[in-house]
C-alpha atoms as a PDB file:
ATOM      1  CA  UNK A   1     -60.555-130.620  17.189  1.00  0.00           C
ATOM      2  CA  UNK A   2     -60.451-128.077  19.951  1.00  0.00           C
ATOM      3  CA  UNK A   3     -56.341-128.575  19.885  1.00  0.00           C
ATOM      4  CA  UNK A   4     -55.926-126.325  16.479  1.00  0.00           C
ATOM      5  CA  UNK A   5     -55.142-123.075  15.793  1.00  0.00           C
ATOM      6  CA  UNK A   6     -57.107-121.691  13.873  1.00  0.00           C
ATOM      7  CA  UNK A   7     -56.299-118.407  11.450  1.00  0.00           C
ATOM      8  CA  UNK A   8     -59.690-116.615  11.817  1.00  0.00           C
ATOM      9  CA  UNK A   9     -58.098-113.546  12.603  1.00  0.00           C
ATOM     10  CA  UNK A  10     -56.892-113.601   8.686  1.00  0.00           C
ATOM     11  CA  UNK A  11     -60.479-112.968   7.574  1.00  0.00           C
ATOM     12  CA  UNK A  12     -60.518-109.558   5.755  1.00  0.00           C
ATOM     13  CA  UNK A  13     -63.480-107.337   6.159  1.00  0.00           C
ATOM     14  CA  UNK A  14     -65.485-105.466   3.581  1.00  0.00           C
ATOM     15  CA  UNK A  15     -64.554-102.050   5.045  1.00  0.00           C
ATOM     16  CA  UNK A  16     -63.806 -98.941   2.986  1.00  0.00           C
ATOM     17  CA  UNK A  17     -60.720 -98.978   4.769  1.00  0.00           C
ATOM     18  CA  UNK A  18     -59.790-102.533   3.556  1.00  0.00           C
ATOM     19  CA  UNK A  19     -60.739-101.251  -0.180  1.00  0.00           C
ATOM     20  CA  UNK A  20     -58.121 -98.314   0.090  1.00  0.00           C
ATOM     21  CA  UNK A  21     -55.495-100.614   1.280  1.00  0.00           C
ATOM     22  CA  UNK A  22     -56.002-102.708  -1.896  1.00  0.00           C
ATOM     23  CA  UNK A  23     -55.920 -99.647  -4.334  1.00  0.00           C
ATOM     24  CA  UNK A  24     -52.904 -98.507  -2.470  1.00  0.00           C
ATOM     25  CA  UNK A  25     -51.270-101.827  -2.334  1.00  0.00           C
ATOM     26  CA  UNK A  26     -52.160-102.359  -6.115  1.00  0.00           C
ATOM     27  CA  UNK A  27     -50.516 -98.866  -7.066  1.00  0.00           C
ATOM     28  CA  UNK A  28     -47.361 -99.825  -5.179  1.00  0.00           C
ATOM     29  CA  UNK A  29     -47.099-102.994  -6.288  1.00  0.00           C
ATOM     30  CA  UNK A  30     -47.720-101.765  -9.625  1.00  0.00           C
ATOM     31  CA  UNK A  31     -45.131 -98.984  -9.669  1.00  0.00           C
ATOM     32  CA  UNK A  32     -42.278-101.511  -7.735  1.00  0.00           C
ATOM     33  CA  UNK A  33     -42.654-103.762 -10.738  1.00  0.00           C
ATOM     34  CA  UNK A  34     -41.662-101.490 -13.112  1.00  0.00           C
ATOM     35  CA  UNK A  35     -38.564-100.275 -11.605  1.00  0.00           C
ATOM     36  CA  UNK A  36     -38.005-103.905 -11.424  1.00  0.00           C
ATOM     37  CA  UNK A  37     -38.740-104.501 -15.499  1.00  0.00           C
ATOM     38  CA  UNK A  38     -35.792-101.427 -15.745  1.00  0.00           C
ATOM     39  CA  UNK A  39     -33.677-103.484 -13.555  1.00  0.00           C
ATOM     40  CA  UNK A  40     -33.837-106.558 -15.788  1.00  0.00           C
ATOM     41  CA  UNK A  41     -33.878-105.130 -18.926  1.00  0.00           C
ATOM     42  CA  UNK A  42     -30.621-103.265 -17.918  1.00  0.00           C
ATOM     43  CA  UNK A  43     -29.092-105.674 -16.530  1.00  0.00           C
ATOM     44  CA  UNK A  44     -29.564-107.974 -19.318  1.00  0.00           C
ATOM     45  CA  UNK A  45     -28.020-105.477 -21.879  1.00  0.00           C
ATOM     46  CA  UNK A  46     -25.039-105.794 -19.706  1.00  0.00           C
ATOM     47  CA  UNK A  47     -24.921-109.241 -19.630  1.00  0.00           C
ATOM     48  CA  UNK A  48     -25.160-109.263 -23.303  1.00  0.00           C
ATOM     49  CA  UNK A  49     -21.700-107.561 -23.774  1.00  0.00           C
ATOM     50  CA  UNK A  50     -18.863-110.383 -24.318  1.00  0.00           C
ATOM     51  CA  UNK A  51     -16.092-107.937 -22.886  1.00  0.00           C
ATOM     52  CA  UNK A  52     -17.366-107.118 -19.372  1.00  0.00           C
ATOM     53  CA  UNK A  53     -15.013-109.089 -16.448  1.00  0.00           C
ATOM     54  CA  UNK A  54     -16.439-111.575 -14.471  1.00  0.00           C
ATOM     55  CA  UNK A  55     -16.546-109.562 -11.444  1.00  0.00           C
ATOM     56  CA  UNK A  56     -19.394-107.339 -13.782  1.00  0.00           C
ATOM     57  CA  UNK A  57     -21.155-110.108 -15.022  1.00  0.00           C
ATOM     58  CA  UNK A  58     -21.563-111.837 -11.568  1.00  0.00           C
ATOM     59  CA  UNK A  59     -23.231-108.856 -10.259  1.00  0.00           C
ATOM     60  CA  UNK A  60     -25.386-107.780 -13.080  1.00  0.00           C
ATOM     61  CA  UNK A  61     -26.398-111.394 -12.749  1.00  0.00           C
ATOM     62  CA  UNK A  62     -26.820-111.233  -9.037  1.00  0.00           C
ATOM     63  CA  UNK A  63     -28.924-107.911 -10.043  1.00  0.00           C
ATOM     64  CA  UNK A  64     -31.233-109.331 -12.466  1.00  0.00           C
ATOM     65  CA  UNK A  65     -31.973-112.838 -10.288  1.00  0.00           C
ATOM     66  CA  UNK A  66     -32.414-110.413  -7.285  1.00  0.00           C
ATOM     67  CA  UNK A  67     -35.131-108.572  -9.281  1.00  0.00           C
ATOM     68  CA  UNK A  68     -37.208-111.405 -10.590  1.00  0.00           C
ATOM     69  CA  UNK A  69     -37.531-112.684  -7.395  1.00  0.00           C
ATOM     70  CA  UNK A  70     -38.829-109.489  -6.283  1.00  0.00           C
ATOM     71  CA  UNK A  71     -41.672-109.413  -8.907  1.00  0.00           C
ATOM     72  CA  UNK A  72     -42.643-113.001  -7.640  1.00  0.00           C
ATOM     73  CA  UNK A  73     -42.639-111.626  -4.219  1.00  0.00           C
ATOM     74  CA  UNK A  74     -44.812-108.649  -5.208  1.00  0.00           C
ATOM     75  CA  UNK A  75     -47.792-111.503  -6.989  1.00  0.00           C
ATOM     76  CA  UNK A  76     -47.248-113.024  -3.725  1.00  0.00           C
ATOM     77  CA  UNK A  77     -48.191-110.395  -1.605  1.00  0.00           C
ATOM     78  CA  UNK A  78     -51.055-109.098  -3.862  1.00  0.00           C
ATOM     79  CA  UNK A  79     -52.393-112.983  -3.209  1.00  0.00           C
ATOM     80  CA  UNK A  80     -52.016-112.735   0.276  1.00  0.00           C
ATOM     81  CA  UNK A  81     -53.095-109.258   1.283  1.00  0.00           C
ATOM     82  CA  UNK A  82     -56.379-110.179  -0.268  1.00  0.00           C
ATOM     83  CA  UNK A  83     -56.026-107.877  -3.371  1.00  0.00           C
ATOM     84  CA  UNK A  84     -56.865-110.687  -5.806  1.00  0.00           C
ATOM     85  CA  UNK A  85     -60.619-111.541  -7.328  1.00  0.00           C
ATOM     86  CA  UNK A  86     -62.249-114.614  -5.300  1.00  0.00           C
ATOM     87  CA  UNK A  87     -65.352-115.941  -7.057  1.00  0.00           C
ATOM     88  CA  UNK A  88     -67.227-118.486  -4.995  1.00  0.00           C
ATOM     89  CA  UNK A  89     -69.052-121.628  -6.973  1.00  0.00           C
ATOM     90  CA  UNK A  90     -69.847-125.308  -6.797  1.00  0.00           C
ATOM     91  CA  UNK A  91     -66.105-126.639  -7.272  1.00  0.00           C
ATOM     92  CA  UNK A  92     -65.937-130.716  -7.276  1.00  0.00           C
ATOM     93  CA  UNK A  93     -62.784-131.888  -5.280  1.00  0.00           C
ATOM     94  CA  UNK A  94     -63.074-135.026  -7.187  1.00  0.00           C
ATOM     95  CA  UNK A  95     -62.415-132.945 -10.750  1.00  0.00           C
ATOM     96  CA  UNK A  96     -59.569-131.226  -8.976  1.00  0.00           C
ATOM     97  CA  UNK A  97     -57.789-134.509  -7.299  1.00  0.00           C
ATOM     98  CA  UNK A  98     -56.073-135.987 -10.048  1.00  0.00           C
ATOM     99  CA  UNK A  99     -54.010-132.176 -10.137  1.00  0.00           C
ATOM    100  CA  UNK A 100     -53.688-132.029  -7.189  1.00  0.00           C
ATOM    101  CA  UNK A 101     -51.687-135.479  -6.702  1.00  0.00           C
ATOM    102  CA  UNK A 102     -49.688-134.550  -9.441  1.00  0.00           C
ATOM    103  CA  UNK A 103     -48.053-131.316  -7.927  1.00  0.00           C
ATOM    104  CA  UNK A 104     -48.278-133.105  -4.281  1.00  0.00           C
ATOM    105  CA  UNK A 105     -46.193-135.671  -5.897  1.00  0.00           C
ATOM    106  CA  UNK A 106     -44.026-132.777  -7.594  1.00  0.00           C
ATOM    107  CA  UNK A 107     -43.319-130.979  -4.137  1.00  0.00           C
ATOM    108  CA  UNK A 108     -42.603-134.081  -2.379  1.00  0.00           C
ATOM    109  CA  UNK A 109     -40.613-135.802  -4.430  1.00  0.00           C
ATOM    110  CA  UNK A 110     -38.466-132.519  -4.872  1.00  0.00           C
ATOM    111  CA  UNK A 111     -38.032-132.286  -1.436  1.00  0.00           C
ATOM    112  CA  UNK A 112     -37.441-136.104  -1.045  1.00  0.00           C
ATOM    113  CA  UNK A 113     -39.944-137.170   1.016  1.00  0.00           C
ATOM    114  CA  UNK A 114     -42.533-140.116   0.408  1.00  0.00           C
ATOM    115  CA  UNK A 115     -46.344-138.938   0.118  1.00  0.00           C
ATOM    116  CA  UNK A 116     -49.095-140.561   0.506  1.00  0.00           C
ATOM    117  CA  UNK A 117     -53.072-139.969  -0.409  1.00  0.00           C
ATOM    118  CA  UNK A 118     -55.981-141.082   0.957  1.00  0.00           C
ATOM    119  CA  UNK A 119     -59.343-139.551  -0.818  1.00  0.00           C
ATOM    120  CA  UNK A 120     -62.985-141.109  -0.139  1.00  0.00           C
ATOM    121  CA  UNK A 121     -64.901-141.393  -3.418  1.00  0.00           C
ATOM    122  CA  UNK A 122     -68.480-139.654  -3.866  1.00  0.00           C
ATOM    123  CA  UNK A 123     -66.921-136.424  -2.572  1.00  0.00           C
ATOM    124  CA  UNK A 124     -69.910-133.917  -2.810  1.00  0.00           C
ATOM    125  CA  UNK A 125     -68.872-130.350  -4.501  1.00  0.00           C
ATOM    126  CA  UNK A 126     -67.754-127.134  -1.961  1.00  0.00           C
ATOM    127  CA  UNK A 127     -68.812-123.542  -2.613  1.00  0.00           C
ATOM    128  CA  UNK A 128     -64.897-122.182  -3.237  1.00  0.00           C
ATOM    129  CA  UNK A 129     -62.766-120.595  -6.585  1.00  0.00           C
ATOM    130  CA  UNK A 130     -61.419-123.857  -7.761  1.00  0.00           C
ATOM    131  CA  UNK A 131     -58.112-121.373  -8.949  1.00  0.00           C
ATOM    132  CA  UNK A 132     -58.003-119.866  -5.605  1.00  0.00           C
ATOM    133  CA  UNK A 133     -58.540-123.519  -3.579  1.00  0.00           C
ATOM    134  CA  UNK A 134     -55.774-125.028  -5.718  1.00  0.00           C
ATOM    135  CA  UNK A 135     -53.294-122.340  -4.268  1.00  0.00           C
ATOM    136  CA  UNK A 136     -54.042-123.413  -0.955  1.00  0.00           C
ATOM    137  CA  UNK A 137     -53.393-126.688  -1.454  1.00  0.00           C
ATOM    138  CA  UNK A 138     -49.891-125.848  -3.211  1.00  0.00           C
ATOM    139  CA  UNK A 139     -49.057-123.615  -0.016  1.00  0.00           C
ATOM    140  CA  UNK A 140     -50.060-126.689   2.317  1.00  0.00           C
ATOM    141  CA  UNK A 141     -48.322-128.845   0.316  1.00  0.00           C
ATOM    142  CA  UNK A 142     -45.192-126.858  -0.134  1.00  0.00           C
ATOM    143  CA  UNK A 143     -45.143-126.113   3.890  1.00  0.00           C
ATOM    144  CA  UNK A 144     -45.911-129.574   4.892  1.00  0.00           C
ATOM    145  CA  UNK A 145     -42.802-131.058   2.156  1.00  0.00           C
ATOM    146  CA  UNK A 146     -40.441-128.280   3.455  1.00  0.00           C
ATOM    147  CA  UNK A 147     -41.158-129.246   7.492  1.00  0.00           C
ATOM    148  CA  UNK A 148     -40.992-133.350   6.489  1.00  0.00           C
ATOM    149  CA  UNK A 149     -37.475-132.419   4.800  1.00  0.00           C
ATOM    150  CA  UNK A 150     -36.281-131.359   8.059  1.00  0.00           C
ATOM    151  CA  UNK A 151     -36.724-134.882   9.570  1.00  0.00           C
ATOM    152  CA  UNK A 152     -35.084-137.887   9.007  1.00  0.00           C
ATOM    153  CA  UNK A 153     -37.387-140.218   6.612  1.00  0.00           C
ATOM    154  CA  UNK A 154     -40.325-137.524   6.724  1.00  0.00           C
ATOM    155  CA  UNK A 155     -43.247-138.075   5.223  1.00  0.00           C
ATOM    156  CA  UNK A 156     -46.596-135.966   4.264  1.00  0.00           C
ATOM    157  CA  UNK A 157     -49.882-137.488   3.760  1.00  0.00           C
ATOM    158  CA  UNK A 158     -53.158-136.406   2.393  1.00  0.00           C
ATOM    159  CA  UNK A 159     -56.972-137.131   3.510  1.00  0.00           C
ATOM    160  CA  UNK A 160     -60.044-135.883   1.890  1.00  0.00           C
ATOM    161  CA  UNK A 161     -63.503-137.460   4.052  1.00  0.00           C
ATOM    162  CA  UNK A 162     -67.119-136.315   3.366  1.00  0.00           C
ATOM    163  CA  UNK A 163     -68.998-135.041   5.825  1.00  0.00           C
ATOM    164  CA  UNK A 164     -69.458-136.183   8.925  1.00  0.00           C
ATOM    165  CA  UNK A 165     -66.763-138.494   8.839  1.00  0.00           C
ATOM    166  CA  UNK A 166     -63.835-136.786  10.148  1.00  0.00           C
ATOM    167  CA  UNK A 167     -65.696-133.938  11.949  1.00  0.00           C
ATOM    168  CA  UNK A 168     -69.395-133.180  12.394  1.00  0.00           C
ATOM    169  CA  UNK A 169     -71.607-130.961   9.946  1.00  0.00           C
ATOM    170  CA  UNK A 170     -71.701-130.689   6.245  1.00  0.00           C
ATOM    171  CA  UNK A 171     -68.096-130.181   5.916  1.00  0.00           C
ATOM    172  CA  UNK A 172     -66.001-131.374   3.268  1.00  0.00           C
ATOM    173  CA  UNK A 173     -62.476-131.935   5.718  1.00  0.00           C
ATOM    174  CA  UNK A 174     -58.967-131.956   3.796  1.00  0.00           C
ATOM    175  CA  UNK A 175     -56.386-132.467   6.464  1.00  0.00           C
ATOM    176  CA  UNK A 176     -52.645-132.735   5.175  1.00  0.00           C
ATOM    177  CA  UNK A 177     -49.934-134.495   7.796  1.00  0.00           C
ATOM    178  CA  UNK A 178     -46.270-133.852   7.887  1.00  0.00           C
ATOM    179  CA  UNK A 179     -43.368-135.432   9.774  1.00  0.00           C
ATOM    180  CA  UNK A 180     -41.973-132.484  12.029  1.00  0.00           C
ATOM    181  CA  UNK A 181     -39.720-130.652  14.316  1.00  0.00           C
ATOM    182  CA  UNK A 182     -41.799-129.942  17.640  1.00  0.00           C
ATOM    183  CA  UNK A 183     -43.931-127.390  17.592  1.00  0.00           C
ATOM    184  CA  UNK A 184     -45.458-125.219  20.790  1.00  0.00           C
ATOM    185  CA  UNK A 185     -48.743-123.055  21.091  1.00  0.00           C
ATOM    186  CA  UNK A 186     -46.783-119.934  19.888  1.00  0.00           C
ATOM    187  CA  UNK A 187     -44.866-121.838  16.881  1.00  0.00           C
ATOM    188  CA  UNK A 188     -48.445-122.362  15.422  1.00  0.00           C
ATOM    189  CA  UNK A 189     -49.730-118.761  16.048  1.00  0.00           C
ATOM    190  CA  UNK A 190     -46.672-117.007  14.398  1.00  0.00           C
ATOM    191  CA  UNK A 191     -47.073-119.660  11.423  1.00  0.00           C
ATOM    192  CA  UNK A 192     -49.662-117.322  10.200  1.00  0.00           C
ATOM    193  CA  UNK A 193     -48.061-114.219  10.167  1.00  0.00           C
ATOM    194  CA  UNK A 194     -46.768-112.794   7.338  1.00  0.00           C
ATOM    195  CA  UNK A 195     -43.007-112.934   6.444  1.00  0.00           C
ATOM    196  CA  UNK A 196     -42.309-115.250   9.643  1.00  0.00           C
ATOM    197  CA  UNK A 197     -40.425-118.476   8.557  1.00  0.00           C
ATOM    198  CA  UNK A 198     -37.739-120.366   9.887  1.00  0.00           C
ATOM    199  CA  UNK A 199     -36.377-121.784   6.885  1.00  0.00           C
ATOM    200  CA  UNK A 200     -34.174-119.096   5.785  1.00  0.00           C
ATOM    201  CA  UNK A 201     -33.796-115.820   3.990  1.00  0.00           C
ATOM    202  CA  UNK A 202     -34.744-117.894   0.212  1.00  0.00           C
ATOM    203  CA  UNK A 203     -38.054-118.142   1.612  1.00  0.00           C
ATOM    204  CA  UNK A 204     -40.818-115.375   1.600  1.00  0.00           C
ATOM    205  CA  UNK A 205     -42.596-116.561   4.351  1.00  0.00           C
ATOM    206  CA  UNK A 206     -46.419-116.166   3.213  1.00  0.00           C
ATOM    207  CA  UNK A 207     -47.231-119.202   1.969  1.00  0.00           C
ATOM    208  CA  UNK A 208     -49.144-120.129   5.233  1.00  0.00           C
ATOM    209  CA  UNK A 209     -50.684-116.364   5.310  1.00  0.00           C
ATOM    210  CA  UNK A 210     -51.797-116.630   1.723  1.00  0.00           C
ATOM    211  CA  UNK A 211     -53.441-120.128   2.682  1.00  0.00           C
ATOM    212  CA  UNK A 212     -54.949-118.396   5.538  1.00  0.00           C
ATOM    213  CA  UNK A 213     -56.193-115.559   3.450  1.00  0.00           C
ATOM    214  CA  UNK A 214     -57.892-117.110   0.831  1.00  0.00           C
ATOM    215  CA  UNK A 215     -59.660-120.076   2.542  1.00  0.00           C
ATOM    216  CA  UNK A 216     -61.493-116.485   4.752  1.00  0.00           C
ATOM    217  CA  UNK A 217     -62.165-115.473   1.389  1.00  0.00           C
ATOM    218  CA  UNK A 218     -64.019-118.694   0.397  1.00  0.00           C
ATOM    219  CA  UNK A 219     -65.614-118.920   4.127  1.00  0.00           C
ATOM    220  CA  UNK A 220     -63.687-122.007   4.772  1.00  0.00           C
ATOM    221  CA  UNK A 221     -61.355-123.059   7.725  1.00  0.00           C
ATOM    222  CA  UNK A 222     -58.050-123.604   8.315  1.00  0.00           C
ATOM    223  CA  UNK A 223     -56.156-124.722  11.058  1.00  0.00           C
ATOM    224  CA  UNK A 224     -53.184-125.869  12.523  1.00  0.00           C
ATOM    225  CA  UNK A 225     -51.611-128.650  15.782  1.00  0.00           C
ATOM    226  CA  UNK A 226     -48.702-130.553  16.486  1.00  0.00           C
ATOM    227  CA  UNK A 227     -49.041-133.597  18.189  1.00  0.00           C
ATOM    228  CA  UNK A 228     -46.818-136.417  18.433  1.00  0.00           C
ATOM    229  CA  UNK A 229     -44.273-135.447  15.511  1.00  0.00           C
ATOM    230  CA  UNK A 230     -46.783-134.264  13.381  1.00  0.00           C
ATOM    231  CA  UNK A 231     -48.086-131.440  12.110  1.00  0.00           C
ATOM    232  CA  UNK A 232     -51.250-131.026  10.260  1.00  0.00           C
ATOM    233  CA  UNK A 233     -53.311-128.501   8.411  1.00  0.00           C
ATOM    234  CA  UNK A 234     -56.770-128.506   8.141  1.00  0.00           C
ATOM    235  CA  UNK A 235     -59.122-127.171   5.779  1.00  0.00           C
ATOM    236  CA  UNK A 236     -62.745-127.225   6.446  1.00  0.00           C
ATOM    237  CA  UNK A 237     -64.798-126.534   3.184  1.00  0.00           C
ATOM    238  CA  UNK A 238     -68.670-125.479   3.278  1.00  0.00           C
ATOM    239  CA  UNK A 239     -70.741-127.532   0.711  1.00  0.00           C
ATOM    240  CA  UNK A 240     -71.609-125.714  -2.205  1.00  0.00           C
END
């Protein structure tokens, strides 16, 4: 497995430092959102009024859709600057599967590409916040969908293998697959980073740096490669 990237540099210390970043982050993020509530709720009243010309409407409108997505961005970035509570306890993958190929199937079939899963049974439970875990499967889902919709007939696919099996220790390994665009040492490394993304300005760009985040939260791994067309993502979870 020595051809991964790995994000360990996205584990987050315990410092006093760290814990006046997230006050300060919290406050800001706090104080941005409501400035953005005052956005919406004027820009509603406007679009109440009948009379206004389309030229007002369009832009109140523009207004109003440009400040919701900036409260999404600020959860975002409260999720992946580590400001948000990550309890650690015996989670079983198994209880969490049948969700999880639901929204796989969601992302994927949204983005038009075919998915496939592949889970052993027996799966033995990993020490992890089943809320928090399930995030990092959306991201990897939602970044693997996005890449396969860049190729022709891309697909994504899903493992799960007990340990041993795919990798040696007592490692739970979930390792998802996509159909990609090549991919060099450097294109993995920035993958990471927050706000880096090639797919356009819709896109925040931390869905891979909120993965990264939380899985150094939970003591797990996660890495990255491209090899042969394909990239995949994987997940190493400690037993519980």
């Amino acid at each position: 497995m020595a051809d991964f990237f790995f994000a360990d540099d996205y584990r987050l210390d315990e410092s006093p430092t760290r814990k006046f970043y997230e006050s300060f982050l919290k406050g800001l993020v706090h104080k941005h959102n409501n400035l953005m509530g005052v956005i919406q709720g004027f820009s509603s009243l406007i679009l109440y009024d009948d009379e206004i010309s389309d030229e007002v409407r369009e832009s109140a409108q523009q207004m109003q859709d440009s400040s919701k997505v900036a409260s999404d961005l600020n959860r975002e970035v409260l999720i992946s600057s580590g400001c948000s509570r990550c309890d650690r306890s015996a989670v079983s993958i198994g209880e969490l599967l049948t969700y999880w190929t639901d929204k796989a199937n969601e992302i994927c079939g949204a983005s038009g590409v075919n998915l496939q899963v592949n889970a052993r049974d027996g799966l033995p439970p990993v020490a992890g916040d089943g809320g928090k875990l399930t995030d990092i499967f959306t991201q990897l889902i939602k970044n693997a969908a996005e890449g396969a919709a860049e190729v022709g007939g891309g697909t994504v696919a899903i493992d799960i293998f007990p340990p041993g099996e795919a990798s040696p220790g007592a490692n739970v390994d979930l390792f998802i697959r996509n159909s990609s665009n090549p991919m060099d040492a450097a294109d993995l490394e920035k993958a990471f980073e927050p706000f880096h993304t090639t797919k356009g300005a819709e896109f925040f760009g931390i869905g891979l740096t909120t993965a990264a985040v939380l899985a150094g939260q939970m003591g797990m791994r996660l890495g990255l490669r491209h090899a042969d067309s394909t990239t995949t993502a994987w997940l190493a979870m400690p037993p519980a």
